[in-house]
N, C-alpha and C. Protein backbone atom coordinates (compact mmCIF):
# COMPACT_ATOMS: atom_id res chain seq x y z
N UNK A 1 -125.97 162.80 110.13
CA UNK A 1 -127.40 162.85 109.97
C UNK A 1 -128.03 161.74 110.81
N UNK A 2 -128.85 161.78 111.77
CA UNK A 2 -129.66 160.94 112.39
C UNK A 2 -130.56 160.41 111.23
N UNK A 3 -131.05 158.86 111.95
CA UNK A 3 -131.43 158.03 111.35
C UNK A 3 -132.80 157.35 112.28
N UNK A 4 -133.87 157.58 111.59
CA UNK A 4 -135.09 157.51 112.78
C UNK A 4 -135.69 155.60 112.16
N UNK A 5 -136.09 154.68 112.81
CA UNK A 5 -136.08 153.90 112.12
C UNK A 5 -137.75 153.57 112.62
N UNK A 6 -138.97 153.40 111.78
CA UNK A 6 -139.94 152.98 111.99
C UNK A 6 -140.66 151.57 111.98
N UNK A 7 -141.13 151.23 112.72
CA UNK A 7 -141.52 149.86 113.08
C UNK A 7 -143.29 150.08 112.59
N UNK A 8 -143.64 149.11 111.88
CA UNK A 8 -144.99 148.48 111.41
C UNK A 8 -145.39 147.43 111.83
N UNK A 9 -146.65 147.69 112.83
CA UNK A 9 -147.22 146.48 113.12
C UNK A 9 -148.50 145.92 112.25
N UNK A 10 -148.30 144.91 111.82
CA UNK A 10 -149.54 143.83 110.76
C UNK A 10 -150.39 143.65 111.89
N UNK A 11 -151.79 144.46 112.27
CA UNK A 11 -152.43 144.20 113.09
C UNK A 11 -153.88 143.29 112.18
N UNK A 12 -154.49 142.15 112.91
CA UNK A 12 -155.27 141.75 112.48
C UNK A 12 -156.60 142.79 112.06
N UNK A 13 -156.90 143.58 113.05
CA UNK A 13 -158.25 144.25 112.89
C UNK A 13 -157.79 145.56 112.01
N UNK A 14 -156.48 145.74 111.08
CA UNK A 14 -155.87 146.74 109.83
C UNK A 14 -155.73 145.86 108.94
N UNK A 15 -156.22 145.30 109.07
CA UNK A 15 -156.09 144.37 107.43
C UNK A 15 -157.66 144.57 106.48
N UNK A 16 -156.87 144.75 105.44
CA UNK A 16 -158.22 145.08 104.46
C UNK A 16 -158.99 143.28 104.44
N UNK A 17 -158.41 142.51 104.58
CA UNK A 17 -158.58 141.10 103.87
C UNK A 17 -159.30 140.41 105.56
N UNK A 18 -159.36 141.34 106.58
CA UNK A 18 -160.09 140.53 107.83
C UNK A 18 -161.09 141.20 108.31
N UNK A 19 -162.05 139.91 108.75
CA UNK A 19 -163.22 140.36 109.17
C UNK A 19 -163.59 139.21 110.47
N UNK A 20 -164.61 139.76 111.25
CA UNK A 20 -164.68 139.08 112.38
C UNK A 20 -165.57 137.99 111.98
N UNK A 21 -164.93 136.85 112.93
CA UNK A 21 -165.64 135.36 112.44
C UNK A 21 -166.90 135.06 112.88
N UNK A 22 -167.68 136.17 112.42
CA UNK A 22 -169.63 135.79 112.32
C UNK A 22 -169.71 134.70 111.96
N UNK A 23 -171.21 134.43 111.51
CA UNK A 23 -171.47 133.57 110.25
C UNK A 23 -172.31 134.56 109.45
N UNK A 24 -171.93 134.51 108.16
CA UNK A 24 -172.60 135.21 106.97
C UNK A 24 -173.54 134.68 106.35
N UNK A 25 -174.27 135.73 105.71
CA UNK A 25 -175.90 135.02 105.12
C UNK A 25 -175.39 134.01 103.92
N UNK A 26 -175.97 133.32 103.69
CA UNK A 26 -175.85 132.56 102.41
C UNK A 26 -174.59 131.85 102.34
N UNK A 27 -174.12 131.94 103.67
CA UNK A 27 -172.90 130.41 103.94
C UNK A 27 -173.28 129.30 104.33
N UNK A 28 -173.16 128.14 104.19
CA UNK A 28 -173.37 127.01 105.38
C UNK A 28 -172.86 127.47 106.01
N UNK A 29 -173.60 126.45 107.27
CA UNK A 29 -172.34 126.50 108.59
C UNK A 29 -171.38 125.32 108.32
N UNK A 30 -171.36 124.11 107.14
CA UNK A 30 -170.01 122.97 107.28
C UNK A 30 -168.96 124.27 106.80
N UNK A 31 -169.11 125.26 106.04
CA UNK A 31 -168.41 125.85 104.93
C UNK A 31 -167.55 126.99 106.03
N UNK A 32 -168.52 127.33 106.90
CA UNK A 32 -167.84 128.43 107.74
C UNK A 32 -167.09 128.41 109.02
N UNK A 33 -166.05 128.65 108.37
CA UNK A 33 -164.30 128.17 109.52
C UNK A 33 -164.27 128.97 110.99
N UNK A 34 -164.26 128.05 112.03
CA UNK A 34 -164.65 128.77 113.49
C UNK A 34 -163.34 129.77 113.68
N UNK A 35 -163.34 130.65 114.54
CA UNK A 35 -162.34 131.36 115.03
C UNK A 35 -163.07 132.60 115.76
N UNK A 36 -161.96 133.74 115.25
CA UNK A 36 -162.16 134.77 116.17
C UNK A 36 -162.19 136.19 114.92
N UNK A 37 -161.30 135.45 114.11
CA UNK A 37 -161.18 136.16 113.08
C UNK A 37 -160.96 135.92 111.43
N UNK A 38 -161.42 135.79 110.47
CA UNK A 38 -161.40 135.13 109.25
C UNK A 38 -160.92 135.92 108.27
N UNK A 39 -159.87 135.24 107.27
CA UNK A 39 -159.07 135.95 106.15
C UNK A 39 -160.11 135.84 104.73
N UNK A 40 -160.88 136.49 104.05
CA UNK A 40 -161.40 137.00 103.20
C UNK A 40 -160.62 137.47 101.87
N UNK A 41 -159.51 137.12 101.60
CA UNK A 41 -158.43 137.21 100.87
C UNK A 41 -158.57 136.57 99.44
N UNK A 42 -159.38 136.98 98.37
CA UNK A 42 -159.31 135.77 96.93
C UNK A 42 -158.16 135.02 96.71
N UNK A 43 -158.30 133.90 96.81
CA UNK A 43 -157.65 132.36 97.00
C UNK A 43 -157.97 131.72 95.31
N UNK A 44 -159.24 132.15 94.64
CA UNK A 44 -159.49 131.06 93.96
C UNK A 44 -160.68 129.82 94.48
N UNK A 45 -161.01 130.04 95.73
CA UNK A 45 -161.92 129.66 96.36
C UNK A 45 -162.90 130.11 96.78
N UNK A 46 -163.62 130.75 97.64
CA UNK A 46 -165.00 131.45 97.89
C UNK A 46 -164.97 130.99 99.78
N UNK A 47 -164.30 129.88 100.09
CA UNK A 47 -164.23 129.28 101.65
C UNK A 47 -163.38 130.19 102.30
N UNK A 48 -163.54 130.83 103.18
CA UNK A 48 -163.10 132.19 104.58
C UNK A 48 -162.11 130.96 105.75
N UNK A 49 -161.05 131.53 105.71
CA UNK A 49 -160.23 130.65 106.49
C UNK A 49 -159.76 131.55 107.68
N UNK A 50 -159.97 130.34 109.02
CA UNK A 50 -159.60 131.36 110.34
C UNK A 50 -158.29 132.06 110.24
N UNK A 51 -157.93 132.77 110.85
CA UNK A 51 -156.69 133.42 111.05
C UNK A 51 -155.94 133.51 112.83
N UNK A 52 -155.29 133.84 112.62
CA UNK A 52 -154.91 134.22 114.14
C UNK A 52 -153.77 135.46 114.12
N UNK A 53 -154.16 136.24 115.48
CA UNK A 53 -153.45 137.29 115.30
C UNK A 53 -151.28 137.52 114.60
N UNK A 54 -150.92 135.89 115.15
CA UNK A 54 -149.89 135.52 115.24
C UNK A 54 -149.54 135.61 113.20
N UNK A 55 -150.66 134.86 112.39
CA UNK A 55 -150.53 134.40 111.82
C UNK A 55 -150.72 135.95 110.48
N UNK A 56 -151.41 136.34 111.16
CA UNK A 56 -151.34 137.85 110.28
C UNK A 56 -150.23 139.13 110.41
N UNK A 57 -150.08 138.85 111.63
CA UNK A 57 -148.40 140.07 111.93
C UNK A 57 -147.44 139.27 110.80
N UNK A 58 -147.69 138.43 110.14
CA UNK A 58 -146.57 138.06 109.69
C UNK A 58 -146.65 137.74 108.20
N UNK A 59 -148.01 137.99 108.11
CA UNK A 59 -148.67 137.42 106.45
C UNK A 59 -148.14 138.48 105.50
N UNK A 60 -147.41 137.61 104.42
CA UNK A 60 -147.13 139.04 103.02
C UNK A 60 -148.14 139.56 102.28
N UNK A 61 -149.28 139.35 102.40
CA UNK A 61 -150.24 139.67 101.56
C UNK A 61 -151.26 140.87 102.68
N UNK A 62 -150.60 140.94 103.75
CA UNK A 62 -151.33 141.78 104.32
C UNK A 62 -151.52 143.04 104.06
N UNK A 63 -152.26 143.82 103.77
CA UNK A 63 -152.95 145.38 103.01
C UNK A 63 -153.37 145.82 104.28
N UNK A 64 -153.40 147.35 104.41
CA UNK A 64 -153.99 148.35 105.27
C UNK A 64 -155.32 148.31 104.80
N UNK A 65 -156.41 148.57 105.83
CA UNK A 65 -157.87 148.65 105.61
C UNK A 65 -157.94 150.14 104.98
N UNK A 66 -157.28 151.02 105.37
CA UNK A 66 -157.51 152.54 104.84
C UNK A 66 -156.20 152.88 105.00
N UNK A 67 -155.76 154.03 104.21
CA UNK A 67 -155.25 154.42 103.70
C UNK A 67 -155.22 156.08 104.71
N UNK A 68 -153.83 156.46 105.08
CA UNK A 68 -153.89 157.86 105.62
C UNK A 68 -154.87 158.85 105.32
N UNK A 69 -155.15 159.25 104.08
CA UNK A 69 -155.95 159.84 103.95
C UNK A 69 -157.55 159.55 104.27
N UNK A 70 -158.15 158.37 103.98
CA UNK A 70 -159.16 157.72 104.38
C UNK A 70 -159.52 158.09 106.15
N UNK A 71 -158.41 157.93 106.82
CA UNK A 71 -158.88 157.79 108.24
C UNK A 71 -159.38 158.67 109.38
């Protein structure tokens, strides 16, 4: 029996938990972490921490933004 083996890539912009590093209404700007891209992930905190693409291919908490059926 062949054996097909599939590879998953943790892409930053498929993550339910990322969003692009605007600044949002009703943030400071000391509060809001520079980048390119920010993890939105409940911490226990409410503060948006940069990310990097490197740092999300590899994160365990990473979730799909949608779901097969969704897309």
């Amino acid at each position: 029996m062949a054996r097909t083996a599939t590879m998953v890539m943790q892409t930053i912009w498929d993550c339910r938990w990322s969003r692009p590093g605007y600044l949002p209404r009703g943030v400071a700007d000391a509060e809001h972490p520079p980048g390119l891209w920010v993890c939105v992930r409940p911490t226990g905190t409410t503060v948006q921490r940069p990310v990097t693409e490197e740092e999300c291919a590899t994160c365990p908490y990473w979730q799909a933004a949608f779901t097969e059926e969704e897309r």
